[in-house]
Protein backbone atom coordinates (compact mmCIF):
# COMPACT_ATOMS: atom_id res chain seq x y z
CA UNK A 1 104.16 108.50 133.21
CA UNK A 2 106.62 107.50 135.74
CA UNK A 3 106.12 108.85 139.54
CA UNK A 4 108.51 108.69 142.54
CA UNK A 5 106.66 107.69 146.03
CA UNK A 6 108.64 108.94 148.98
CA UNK A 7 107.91 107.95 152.45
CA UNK A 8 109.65 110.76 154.87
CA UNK A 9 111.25 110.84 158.14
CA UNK A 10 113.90 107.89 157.47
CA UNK A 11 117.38 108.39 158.76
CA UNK A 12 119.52 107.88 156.28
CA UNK A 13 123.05 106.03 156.67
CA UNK A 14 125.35 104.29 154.37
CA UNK A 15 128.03 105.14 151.04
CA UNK A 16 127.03 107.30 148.34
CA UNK A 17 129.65 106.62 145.11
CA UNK A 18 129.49 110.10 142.81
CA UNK A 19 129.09 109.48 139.30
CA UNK A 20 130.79 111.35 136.73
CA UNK A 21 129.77 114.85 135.87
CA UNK A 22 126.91 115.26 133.32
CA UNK A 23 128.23 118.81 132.67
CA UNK A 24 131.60 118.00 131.69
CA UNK A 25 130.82 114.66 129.68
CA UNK A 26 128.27 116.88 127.25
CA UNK A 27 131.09 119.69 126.35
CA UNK A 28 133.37 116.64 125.75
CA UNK A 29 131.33 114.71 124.20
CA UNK A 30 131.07 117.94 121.40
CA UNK A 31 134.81 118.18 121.57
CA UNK A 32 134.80 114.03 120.14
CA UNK A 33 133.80 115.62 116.50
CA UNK A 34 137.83 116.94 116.51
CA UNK A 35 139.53 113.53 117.53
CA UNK A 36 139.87 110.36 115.59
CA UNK A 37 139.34 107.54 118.53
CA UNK A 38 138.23 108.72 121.82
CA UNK A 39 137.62 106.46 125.39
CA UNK A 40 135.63 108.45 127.76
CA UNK A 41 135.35 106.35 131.27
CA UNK A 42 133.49 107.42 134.56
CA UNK A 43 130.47 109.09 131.99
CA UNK A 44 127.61 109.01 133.60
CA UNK A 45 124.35 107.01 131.62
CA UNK A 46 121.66 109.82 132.41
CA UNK A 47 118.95 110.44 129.48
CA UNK A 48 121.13 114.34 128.33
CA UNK A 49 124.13 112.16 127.68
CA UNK A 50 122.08 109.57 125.86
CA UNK A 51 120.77 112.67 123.70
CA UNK A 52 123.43 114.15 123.11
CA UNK A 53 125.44 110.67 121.43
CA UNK A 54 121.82 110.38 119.58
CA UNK A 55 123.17 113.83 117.94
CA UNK A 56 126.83 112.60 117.68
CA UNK A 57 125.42 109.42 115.72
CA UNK A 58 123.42 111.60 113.43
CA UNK A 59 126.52 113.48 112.72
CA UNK A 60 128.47 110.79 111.47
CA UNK A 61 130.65 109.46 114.53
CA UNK A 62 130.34 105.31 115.43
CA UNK A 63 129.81 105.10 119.60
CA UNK A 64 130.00 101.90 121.32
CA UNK A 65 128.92 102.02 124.81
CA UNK A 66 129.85 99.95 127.72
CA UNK A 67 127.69 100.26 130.73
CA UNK A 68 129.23 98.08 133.04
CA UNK A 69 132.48 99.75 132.78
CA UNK A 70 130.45 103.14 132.22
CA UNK A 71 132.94 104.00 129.21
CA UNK A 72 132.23 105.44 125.59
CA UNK A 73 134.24 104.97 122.62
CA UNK A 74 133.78 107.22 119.66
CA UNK A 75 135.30 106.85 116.11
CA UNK A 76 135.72 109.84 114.44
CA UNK A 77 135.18 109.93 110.19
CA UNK A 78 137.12 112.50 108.04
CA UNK A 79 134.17 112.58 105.21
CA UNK A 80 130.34 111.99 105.04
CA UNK A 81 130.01 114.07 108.05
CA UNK A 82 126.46 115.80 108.50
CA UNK A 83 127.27 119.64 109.81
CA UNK A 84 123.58 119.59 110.61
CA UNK A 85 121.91 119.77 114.25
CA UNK A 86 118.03 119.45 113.95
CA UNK A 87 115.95 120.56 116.22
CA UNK A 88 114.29 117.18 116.97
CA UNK A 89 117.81 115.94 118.64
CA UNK A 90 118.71 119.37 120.39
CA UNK A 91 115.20 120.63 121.64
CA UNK A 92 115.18 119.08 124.85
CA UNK A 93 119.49 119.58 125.93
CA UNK A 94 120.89 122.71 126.17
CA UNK A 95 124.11 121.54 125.56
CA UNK A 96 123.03 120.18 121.79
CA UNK A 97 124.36 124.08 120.77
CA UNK A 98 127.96 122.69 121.88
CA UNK A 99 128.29 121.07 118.85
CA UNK A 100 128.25 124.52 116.63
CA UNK A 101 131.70 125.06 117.52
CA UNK A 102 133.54 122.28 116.64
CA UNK A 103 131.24 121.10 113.41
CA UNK A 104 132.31 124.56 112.30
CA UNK A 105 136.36 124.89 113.10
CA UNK A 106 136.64 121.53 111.60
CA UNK A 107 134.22 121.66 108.61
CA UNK A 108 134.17 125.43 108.08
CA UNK A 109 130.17 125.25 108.24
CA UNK A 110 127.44 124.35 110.72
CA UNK A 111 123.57 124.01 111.16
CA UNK A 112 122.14 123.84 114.41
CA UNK A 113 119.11 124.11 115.85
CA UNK A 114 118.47 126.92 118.83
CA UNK A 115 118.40 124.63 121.83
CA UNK A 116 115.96 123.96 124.07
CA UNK A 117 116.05 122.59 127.87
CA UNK A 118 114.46 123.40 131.05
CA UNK A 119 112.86 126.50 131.35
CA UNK A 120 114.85 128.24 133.99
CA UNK A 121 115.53 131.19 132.17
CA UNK A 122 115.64 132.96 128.64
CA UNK A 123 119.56 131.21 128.47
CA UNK A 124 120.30 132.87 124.89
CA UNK A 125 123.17 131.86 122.42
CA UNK A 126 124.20 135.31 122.13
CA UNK A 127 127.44 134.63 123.73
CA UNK A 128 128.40 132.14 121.82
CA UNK A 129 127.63 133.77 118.64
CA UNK A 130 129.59 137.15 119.29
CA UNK A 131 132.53 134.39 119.99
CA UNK A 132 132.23 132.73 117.08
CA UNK A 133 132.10 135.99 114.96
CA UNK A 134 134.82 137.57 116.45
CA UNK A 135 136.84 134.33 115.31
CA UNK A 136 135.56 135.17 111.50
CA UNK A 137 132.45 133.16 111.58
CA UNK A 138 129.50 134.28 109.40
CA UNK A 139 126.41 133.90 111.36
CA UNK A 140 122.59 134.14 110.63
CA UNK A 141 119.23 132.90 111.96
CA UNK A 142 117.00 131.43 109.62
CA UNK A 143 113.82 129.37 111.26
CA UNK A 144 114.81 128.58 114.30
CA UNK A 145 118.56 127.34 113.55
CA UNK A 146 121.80 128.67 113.25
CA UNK A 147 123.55 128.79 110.30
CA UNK A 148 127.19 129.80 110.47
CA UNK A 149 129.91 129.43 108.06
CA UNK A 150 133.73 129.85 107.78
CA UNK A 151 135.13 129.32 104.07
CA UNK A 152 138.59 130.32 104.59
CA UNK A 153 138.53 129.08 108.42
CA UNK A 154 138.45 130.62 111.26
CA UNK A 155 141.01 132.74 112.68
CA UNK A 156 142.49 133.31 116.24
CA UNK A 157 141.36 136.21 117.82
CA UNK A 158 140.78 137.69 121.23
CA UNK A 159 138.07 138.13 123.03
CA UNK A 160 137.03 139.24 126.08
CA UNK A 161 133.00 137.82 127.03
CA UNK A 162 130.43 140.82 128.41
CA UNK A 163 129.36 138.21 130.89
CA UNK A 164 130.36 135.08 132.29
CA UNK A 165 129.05 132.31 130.07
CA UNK A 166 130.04 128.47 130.78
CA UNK A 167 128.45 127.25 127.61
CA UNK A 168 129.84 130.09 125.35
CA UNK A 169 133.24 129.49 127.18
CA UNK A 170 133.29 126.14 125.93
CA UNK A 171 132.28 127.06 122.95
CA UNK A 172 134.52 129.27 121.92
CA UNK A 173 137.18 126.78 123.15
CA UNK A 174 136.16 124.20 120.76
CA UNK A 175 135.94 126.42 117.97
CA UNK A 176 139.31 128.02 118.64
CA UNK A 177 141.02 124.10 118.66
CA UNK A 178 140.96 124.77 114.23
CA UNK A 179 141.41 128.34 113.78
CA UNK A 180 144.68 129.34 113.04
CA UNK A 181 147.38 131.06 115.46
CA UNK A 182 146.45 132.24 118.91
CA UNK A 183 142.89 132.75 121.01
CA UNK A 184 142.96 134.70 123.94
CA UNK A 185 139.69 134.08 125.71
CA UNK A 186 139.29 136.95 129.09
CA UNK A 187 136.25 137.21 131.73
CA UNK A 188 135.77 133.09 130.97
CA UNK A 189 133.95 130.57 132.93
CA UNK A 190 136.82 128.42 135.39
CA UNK A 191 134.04 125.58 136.47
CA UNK A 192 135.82 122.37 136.72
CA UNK A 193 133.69 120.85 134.07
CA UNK A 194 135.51 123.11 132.03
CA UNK A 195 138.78 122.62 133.19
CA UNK A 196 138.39 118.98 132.55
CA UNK A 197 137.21 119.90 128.85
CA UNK A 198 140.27 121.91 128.43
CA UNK A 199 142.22 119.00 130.22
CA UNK A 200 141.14 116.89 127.37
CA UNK A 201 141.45 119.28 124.68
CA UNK A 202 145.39 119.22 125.52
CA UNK A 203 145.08 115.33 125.08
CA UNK A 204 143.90 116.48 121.58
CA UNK A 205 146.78 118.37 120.62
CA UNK A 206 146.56 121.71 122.25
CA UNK A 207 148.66 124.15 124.03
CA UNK A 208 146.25 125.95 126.73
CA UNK A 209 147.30 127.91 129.55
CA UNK A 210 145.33 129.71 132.28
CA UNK A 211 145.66 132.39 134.27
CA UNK A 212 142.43 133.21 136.91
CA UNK A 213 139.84 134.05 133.89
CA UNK A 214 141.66 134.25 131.33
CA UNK A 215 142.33 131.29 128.71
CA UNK A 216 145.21 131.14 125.80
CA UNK A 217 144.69 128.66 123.18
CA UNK A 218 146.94 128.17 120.15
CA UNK A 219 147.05 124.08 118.39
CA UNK A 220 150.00 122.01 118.22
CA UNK A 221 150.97 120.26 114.98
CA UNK A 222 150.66 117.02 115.62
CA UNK A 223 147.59 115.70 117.25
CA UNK A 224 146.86 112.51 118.91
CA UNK A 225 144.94 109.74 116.45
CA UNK A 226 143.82 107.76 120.06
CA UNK A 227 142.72 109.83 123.27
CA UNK A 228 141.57 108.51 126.66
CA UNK A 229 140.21 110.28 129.17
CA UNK A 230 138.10 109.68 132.30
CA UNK A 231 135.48 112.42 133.33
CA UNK A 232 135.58 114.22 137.08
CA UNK A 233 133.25 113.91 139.43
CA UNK A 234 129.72 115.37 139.36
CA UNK A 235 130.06 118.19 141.81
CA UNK A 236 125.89 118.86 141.79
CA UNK A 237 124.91 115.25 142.63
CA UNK A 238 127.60 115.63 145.36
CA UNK A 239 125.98 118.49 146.68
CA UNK A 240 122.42 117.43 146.39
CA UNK A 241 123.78 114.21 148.62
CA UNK A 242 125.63 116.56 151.35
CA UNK A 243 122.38 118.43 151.61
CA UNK A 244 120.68 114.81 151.67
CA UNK A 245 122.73 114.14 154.82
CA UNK A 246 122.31 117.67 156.25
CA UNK A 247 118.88 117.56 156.32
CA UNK A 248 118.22 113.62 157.81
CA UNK A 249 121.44 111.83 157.96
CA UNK A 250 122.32 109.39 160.77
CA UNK A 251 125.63 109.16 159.14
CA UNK A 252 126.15 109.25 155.16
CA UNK A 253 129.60 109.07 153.16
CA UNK A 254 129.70 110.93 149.99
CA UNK A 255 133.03 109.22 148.15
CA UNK A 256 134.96 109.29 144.86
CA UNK A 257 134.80 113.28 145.24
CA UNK A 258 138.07 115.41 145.42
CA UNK A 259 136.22 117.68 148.28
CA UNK A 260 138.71 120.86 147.50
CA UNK A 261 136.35 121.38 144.60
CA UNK A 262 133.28 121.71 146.66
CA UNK A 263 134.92 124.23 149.42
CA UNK A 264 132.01 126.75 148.98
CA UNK A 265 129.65 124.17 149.65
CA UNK A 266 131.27 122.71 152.53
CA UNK A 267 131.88 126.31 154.02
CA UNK A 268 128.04 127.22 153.69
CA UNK A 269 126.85 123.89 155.30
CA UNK A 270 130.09 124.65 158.33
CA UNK A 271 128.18 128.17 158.66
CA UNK A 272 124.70 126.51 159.13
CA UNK A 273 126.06 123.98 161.84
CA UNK A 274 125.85 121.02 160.02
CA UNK A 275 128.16 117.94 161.10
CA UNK A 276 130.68 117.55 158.23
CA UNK A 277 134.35 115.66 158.07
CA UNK A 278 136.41 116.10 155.12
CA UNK A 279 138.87 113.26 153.56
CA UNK A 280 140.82 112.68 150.59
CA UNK A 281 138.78 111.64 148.53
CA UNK A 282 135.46 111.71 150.34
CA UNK A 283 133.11 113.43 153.04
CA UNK A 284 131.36 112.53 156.05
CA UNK A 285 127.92 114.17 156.85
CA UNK A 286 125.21 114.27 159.58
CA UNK A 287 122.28 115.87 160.54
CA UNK A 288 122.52 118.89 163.31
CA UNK A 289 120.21 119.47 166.31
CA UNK A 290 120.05 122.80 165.25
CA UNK A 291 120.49 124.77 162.06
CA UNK A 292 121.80 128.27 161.56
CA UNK A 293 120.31 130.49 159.50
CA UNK A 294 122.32 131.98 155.98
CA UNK A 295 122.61 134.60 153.42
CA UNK A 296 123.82 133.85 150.12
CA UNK A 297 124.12 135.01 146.34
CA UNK A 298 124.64 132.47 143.41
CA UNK A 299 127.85 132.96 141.64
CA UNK A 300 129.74 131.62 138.70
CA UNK A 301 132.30 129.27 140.18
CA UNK A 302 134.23 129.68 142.73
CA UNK A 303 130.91 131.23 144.06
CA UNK A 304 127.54 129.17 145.43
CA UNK A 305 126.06 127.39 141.98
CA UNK A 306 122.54 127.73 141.29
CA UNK A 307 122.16 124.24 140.71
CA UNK A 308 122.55 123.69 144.15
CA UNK A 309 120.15 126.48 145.01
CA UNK A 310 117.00 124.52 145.14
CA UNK A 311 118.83 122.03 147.20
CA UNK A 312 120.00 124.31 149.62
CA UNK A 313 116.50 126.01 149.86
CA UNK A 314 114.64 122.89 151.37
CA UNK A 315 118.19 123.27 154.33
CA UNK A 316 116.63 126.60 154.52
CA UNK A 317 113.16 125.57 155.52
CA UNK A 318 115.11 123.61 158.67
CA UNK A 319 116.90 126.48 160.22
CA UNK A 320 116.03 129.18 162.64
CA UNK A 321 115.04 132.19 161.16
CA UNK A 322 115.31 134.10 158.14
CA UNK A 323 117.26 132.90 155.34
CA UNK A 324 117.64 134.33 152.20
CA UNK A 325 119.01 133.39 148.55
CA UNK A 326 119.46 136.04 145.75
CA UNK A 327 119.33 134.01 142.83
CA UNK A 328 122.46 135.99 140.16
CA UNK A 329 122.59 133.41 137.08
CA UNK A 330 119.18 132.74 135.86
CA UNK A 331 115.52 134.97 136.37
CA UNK A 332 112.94 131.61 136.07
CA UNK A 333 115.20 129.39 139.13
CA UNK A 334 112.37 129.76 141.71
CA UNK A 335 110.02 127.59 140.02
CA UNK A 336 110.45 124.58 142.79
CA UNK A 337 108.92 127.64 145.62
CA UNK A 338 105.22 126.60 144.79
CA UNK A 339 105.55 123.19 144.81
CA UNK A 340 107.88 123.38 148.66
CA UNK A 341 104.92 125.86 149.35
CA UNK A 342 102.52 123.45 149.00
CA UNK A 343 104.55 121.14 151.60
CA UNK A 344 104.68 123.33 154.12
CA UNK A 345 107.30 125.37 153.65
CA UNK A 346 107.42 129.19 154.51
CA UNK A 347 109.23 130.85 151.13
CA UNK A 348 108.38 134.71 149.58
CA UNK A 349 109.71 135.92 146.52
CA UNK A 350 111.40 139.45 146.51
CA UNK A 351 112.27 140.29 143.13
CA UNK A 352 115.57 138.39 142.81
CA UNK A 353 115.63 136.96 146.37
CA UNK A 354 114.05 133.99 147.98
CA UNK A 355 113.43 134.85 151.57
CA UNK A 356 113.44 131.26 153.40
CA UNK A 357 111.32 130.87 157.51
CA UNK A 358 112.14 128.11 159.80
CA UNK A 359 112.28 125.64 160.99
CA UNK A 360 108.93 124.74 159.10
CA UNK A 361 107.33 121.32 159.74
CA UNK A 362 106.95 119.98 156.06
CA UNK A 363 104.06 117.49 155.14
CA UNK A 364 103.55 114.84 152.15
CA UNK A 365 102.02 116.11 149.06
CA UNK A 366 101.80 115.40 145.19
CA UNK A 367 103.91 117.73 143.44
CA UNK A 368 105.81 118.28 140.31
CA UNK A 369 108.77 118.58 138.96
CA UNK A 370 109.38 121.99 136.57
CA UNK A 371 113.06 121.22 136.02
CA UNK A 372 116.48 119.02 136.62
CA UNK A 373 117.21 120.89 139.95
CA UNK A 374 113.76 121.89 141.29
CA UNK A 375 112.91 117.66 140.82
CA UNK A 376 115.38 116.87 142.94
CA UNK A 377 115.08 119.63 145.67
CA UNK A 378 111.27 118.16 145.91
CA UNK A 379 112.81 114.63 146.67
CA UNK A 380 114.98 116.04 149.55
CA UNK A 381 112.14 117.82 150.73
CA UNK A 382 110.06 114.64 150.91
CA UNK A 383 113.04 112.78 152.69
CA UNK A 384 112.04 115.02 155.91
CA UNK A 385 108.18 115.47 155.26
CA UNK A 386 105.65 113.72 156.96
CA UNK A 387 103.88 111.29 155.50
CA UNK A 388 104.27 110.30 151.53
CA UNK A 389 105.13 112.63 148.69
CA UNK A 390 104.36 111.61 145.05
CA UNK A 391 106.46 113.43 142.46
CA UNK A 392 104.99 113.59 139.20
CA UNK A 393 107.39 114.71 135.72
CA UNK A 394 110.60 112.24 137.23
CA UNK A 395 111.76 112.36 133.30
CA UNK A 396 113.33 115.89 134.75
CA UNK A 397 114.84 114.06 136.98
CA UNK A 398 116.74 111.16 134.58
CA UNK A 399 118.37 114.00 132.50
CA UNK A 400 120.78 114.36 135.08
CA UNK A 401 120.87 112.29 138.10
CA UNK A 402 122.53 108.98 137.59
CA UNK A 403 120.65 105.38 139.93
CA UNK A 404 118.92 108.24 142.64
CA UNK A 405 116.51 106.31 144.16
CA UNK A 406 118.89 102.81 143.87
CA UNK A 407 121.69 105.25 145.61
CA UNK A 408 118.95 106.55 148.70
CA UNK A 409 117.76 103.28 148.98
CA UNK A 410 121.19 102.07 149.97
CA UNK A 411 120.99 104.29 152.77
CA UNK A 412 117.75 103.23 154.08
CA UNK A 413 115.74 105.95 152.25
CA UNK A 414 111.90 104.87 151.48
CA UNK A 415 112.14 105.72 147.99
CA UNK A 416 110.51 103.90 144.54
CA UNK A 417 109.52 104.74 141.38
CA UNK A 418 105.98 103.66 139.93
């Protein structure tokens, strides 16, 4: 099994290029069942986008990849389509689930498989489900997969979500592409990734408007047989690489970002003194003397994402006094806490809230990686540790996080995988 060997205390300086975003590719990817010819460019060729055109094959749709140019192009077929999503194809991707929706507006029946992932939380379909219903699905779970059905189609409706749900936004989105007349979604998810799904969804032959968190969606007539679209930025990698820079960076550009989308981020390392410059399209970043202690809460978008939580944490463990996160999306996020224990690092768990003490001195250790995020907020903990730090589990890791050690190597990072 595959380890990453970090040797610590290594200013880092140099370009960091953001890939595309693994979280809008995947919901896109799902929307590709609707279209005839698709050309995705700027996708990013991590193992959950790999899986998830695995599932798109099974289904019936011809990919041809490209990976110098980074681009997909999927072919569509109108018959021998399998509405089937097994388990062995979805178990280990979340977003395998985003495929219920579209099998089912287009082919009026679906079987998928309840998803798997990492194990940050319970994360249950339930959402999606009471979306799909309310647009006339027929829904049941029968040994582990869902079975849902639509024989006369599915129907506009509206619907207002309980919760915020990005994944049971989209979903509803892709289902509501074939029902007939108009879907009002309210209380939706606005991350970009989903603004760039409904971006392409309009390429597709829709007519969406949105207004703060609300979504109307009613089909046009004539759709488009070829589509091409290029997928934003990853917004996660580019704040995992800001904190990179925070926490040990002589001087580190993070480019081919559109930095109004990360203002949160940007505002929270401002607050904690850290050296930042803002361009068009890219950021400048350096490591402060001192670092100021913070408060915050996770939030759907707009707000602070818990995927950057763990990230933020090991910034945490570098400035005076008490910081503390209370984690709002999912109950299992703090599972990185042992393993930055371990290093060094001064963390308690209060119900909900992480309360964070330092500056701590952190030290080289084997640890491992419990999910995508917590991997990664071990490797930017070993950036500033003494010593080496062996991270076992890196597979975590490749699900989402497109040539990481090839992109801290090129700024001087002592970083390689064994």
């Amino acid at each position: 099994m595959q380890k990453l060997i970090i040797k610590g205390k290594k200013k880092l300086s140099g370009t960091i290029s953001i890939s595309g975003s693994k979280n809008a590719t995947l919901p896109i990817l799902a929307a590709t069942i609707l279209a005839g010819n698709v050309t995705l460019t700027n996708v990013p060729l991590v193992k959950d986008i790999f899986t998830m055109l695995d599932l798109l094959k099974f289904i019936g749709i011809k990919i041809k990849i490209n990976r110098l140019r980074r681009s997909i192009k999927l072919t569509g077929k109108k018959k021998n389509i399998n509405t089937l999503a097994p388990y062995k194809l979805v178990k280990t991707m979340r977003a395998g689930v985003l495929v219920l929706g579209p099998l089912l507006t287009k082919y009026k029946k679906a079987k998928v498989s309840l998803p798997g992932g990492c194990a940050i939380g319970t994360r249950p379909v339930d959402l999606h489900l009471f979306a799909l219903k309310k647009l006339g699905a027929k829904i049941k779970i029968k040994d582990g997969y869902i079975i849902a059905e639509a024989k006369e189609g599915l129907k506009g409706a509206k619907i207002k979500f309980p919760n915020i749900s990005v994944g049971a936004t989209e979903n509803a989105l892709l289902a509501a592409y074939g029902a007939s007349g108009k879907t009002i979604l309210s209380n939706c998810a606005i991350e970009p990734e989903i603004l760039d799904l409904v971006s392409f969804m309009k390429k597709l032959g829709c007519k969406i408007t949105i207004k703060g968190r609300r979504i109307a969606l009613v089909k046009k007539k004539n759709e488009r047989e070829k589509v091409n679209h290029s997928i934003i930025f990853d917004r996660i990698e580019a704040g995992t690489y800001l904190v990179a820079g925070a926490l040990i960076g002589k001087k580190i550009i993070i480019k081919d970002i559109k930095p109004k989308i990360l203002k949160c981020e940007v505002d929270i390392l401002k607050k904690m003194g850290v050296k930042i410059n803002l361009f068009k399209n890219s950021i400048s970043i350096s490591k402060s003397k001192r670092l100021n202690k913070i408060n915050i809460t996770t939030k759907p978008y707009p707000g602070f994402p818990t995927d950057l939580q763990g990230q933020l944490m090991v910034l945490m463990t570098q400035a005076k006094g008490l910081s503390k996160i209370k984690e709002n999306i999912f109950e299992n996020r703090f599972m990185h806490v042992p393993e930055l224990k371990r290093m060094g690092a001064k963390i308690e768990i209060k119900n909900k809230i992480a309360l964070i003490s330092g500056p701590s001195k952190l030290t080289g250790a084997e640890v491992m990686a419990t999910d995508l995020r917590a991997s990664v907020s071990l490797v930017l903990a070993g950036l500033i540790a003494d010593n080496r730090t062996i991270i076992n589990r890196i597979y975590h890791l490749d699900r989402g996080y497109e040539f990481l050690e090839k992109k801290l190597k090129n700024c001087k990072a002592g970083v390689k995988r064994v």
